[in-house]
N, C-alpha and C. Protein backbone atom coordinates (compact mmCIF):
# COMPACT_ATOMS: atom_id res chain seq x y z
N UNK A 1 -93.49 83.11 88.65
CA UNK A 1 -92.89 84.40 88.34
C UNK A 1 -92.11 84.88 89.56
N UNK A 2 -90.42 85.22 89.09
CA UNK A 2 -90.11 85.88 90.44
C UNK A 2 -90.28 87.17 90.70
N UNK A 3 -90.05 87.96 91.59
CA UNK A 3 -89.88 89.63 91.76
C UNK A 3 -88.50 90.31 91.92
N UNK A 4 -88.60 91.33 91.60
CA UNK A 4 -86.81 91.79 91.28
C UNK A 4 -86.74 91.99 92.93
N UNK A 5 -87.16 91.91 93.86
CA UNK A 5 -86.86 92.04 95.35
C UNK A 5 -86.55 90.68 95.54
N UNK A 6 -87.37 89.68 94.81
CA UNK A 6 -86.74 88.48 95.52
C UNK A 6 -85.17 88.42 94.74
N UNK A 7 -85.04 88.75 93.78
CA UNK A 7 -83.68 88.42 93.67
C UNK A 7 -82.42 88.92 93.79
N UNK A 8 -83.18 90.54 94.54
CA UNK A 8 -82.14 91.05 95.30
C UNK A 8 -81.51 91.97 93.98
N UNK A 9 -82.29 92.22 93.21
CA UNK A 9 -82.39 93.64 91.85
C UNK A 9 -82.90 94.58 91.89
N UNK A 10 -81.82 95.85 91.60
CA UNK A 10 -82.32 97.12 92.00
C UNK A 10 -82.28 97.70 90.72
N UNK A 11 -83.77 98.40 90.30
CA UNK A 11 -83.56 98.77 89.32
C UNK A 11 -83.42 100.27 90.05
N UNK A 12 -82.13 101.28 90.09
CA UNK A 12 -81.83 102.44 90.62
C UNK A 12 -81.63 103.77 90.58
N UNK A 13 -81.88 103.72 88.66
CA UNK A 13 -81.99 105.24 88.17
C UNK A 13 -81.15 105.80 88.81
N UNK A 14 -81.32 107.42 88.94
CA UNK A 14 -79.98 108.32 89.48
C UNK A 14 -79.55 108.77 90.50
N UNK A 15 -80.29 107.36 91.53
CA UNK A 15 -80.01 107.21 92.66
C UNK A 15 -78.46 106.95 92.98
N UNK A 16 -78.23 105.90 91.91
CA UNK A 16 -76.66 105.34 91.61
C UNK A 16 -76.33 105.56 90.32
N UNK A 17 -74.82 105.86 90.67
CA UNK A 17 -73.89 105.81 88.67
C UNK A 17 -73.17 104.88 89.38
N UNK A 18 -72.62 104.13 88.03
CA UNK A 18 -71.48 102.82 88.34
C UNK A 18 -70.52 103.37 87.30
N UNK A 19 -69.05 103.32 87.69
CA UNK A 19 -68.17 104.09 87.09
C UNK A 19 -67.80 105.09 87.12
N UNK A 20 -68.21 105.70 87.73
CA UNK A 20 -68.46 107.52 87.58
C UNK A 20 -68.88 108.28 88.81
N UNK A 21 -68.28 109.60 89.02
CA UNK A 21 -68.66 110.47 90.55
C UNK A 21 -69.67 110.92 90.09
N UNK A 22 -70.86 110.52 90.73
CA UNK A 22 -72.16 111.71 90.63
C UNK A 22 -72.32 112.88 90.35
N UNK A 23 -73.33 113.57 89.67
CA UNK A 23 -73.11 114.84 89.26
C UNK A 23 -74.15 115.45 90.74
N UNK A 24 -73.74 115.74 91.35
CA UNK A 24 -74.40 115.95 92.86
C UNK A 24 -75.35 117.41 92.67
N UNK A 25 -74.48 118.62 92.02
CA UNK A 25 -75.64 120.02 91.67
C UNK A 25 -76.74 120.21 92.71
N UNK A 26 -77.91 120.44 92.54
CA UNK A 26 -78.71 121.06 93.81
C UNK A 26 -79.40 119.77 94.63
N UNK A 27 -79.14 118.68 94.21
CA UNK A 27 -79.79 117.86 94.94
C UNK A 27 -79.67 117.64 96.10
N UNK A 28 -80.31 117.16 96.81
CA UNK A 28 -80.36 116.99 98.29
C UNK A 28 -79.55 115.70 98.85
N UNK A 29 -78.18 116.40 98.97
CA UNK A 29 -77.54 115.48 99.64
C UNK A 29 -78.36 114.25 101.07
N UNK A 30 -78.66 114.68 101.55
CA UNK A 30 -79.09 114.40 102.63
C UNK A 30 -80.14 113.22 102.41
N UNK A 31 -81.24 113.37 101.55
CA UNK A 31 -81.87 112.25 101.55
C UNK A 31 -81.04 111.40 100.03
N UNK A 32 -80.61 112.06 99.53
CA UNK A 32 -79.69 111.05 98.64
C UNK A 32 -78.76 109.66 99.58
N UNK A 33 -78.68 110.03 100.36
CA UNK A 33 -77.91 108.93 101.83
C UNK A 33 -78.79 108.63 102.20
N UNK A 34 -79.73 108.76 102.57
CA UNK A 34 -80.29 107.99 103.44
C UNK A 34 -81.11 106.96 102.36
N UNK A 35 -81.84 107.13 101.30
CA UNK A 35 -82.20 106.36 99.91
C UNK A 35 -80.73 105.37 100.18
N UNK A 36 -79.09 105.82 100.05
CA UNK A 36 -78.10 104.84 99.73
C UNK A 36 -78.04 103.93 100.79
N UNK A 37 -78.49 104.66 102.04
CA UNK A 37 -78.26 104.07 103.17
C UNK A 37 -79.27 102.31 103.56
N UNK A 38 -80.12 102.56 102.79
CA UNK A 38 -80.99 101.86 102.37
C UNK A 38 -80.86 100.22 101.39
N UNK A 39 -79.59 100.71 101.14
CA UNK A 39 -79.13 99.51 99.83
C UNK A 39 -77.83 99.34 100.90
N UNK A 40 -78.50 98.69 101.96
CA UNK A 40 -77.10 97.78 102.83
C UNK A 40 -77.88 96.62 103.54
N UNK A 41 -77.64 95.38 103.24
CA UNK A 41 -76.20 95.08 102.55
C UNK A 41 -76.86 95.54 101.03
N UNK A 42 -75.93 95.42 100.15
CA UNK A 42 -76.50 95.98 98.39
C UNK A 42 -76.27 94.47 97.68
N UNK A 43 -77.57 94.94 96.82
CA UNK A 43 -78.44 93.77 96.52
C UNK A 43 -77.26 93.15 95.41
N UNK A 44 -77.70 92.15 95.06
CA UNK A 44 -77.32 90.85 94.10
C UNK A 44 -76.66 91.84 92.64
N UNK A 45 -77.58 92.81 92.29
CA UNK A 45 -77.25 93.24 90.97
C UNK A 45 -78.06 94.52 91.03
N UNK A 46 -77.25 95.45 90.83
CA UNK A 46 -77.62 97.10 90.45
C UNK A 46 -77.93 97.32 88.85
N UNK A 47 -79.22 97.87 88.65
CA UNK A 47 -79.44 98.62 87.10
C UNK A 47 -79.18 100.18 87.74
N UNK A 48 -78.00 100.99 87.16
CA UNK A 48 -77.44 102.12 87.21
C UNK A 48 -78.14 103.00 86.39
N UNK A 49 -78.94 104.24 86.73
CA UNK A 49 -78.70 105.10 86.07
C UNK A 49 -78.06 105.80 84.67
N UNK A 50 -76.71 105.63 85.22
CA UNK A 50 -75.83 105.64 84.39
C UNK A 50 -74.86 104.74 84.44
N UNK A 51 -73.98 104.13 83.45
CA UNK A 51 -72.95 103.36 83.60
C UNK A 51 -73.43 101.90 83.38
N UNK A 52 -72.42 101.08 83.26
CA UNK A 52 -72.77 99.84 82.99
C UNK A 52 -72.91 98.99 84.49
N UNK A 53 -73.92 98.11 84.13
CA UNK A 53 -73.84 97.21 85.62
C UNK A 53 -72.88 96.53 86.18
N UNK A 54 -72.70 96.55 87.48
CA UNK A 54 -71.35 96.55 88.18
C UNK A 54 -71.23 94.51 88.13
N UNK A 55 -70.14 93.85 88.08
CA UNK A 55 -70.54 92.48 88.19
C UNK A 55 -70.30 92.50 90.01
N UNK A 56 -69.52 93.13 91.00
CA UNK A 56 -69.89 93.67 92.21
C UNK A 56 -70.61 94.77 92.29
N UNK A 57 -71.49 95.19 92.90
CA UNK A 57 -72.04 96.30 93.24
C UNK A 57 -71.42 96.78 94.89
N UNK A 58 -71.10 96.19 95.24
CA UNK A 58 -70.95 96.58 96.85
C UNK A 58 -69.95 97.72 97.15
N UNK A 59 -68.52 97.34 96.03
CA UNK A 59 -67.83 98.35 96.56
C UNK A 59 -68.39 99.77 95.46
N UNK A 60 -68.60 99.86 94.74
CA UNK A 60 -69.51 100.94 93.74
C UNK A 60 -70.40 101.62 94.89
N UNK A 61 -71.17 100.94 95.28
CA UNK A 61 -72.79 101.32 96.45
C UNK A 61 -71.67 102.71 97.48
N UNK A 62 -70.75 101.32 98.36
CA UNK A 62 -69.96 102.12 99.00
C UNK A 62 -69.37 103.36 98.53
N UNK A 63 -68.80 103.17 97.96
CA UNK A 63 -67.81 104.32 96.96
C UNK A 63 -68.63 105.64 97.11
N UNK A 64 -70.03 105.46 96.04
CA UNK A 64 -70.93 106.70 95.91
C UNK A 64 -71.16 107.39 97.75
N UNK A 65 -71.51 106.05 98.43
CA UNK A 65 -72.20 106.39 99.97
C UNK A 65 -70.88 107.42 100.54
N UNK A 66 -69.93 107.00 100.31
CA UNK A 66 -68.48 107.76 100.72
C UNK A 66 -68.45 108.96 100.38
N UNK A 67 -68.79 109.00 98.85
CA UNK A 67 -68.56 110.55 97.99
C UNK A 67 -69.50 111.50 98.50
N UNK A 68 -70.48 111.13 98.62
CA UNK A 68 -71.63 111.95 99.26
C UNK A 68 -71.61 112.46 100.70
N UNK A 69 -71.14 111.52 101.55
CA UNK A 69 -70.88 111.76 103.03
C UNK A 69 -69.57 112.83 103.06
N UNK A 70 -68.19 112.84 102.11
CA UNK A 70 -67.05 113.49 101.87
C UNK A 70 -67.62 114.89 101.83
N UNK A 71 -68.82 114.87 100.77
CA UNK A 71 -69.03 116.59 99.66
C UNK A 71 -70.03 116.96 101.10
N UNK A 72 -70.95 116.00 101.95
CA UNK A 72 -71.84 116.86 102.94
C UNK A 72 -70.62 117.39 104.01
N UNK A 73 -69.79 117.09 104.64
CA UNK A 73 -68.87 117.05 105.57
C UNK A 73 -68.44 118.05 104.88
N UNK A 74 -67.19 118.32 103.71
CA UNK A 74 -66.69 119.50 103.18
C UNK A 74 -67.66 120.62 103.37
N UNK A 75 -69.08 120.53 102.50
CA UNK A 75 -69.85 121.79 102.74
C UNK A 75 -70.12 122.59 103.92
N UNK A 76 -70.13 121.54 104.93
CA UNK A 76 -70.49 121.82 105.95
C UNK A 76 -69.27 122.58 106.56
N UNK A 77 -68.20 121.85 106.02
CA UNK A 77 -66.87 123.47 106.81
C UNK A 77 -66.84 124.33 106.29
N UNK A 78 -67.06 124.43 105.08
CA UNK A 78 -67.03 125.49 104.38
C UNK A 78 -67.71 126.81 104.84
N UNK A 79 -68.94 125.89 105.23
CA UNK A 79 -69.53 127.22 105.09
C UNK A 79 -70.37 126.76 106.93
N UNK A 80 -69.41 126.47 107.60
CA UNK A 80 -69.57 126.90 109.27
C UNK A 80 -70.34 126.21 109.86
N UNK A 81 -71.00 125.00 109.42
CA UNK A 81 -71.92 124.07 109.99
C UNK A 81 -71.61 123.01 110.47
């Protein structure tokens, strides 16, 4: 029997969407990155939350890790931090 770690399968719920910008709302940016920060390098094959599975996941992983780092950085001028 193998294990979805050995084969480098993430099953990732709404940790990750594939296709799609996150619906971000009150969640905690902050450990939402560091959870993404976590999937480097990103594994063999992502089960998404939402969206269909990526046949790359890497640039998807990236993408979200980007969007999130963009919306903490904006907030943070926004509002003086």
């Amino acid at each position: 029997m193998r294990s979805v770690e050995n084969d480098r399968v993430l099953l990732a719920g709404d940790l990750y969407f594939s296709g799609r910008i996150p619906f971000v709302g009150q969640a905690d940016s902050r450990a939402w990155l560091a959870a993404m920060d976590k999937i480097a390098p990103p594994p063999a094959m992502v089960i998404p939350g939402h969206g269909a599975a990526p046949r790359d996941p890497a640039p998807d992983v990236a993408l979200k890790r980007e969007y999130l780092r963009f919306r903490r950085h904006k907030m943070g001028t926004r509002c003086g931090s």
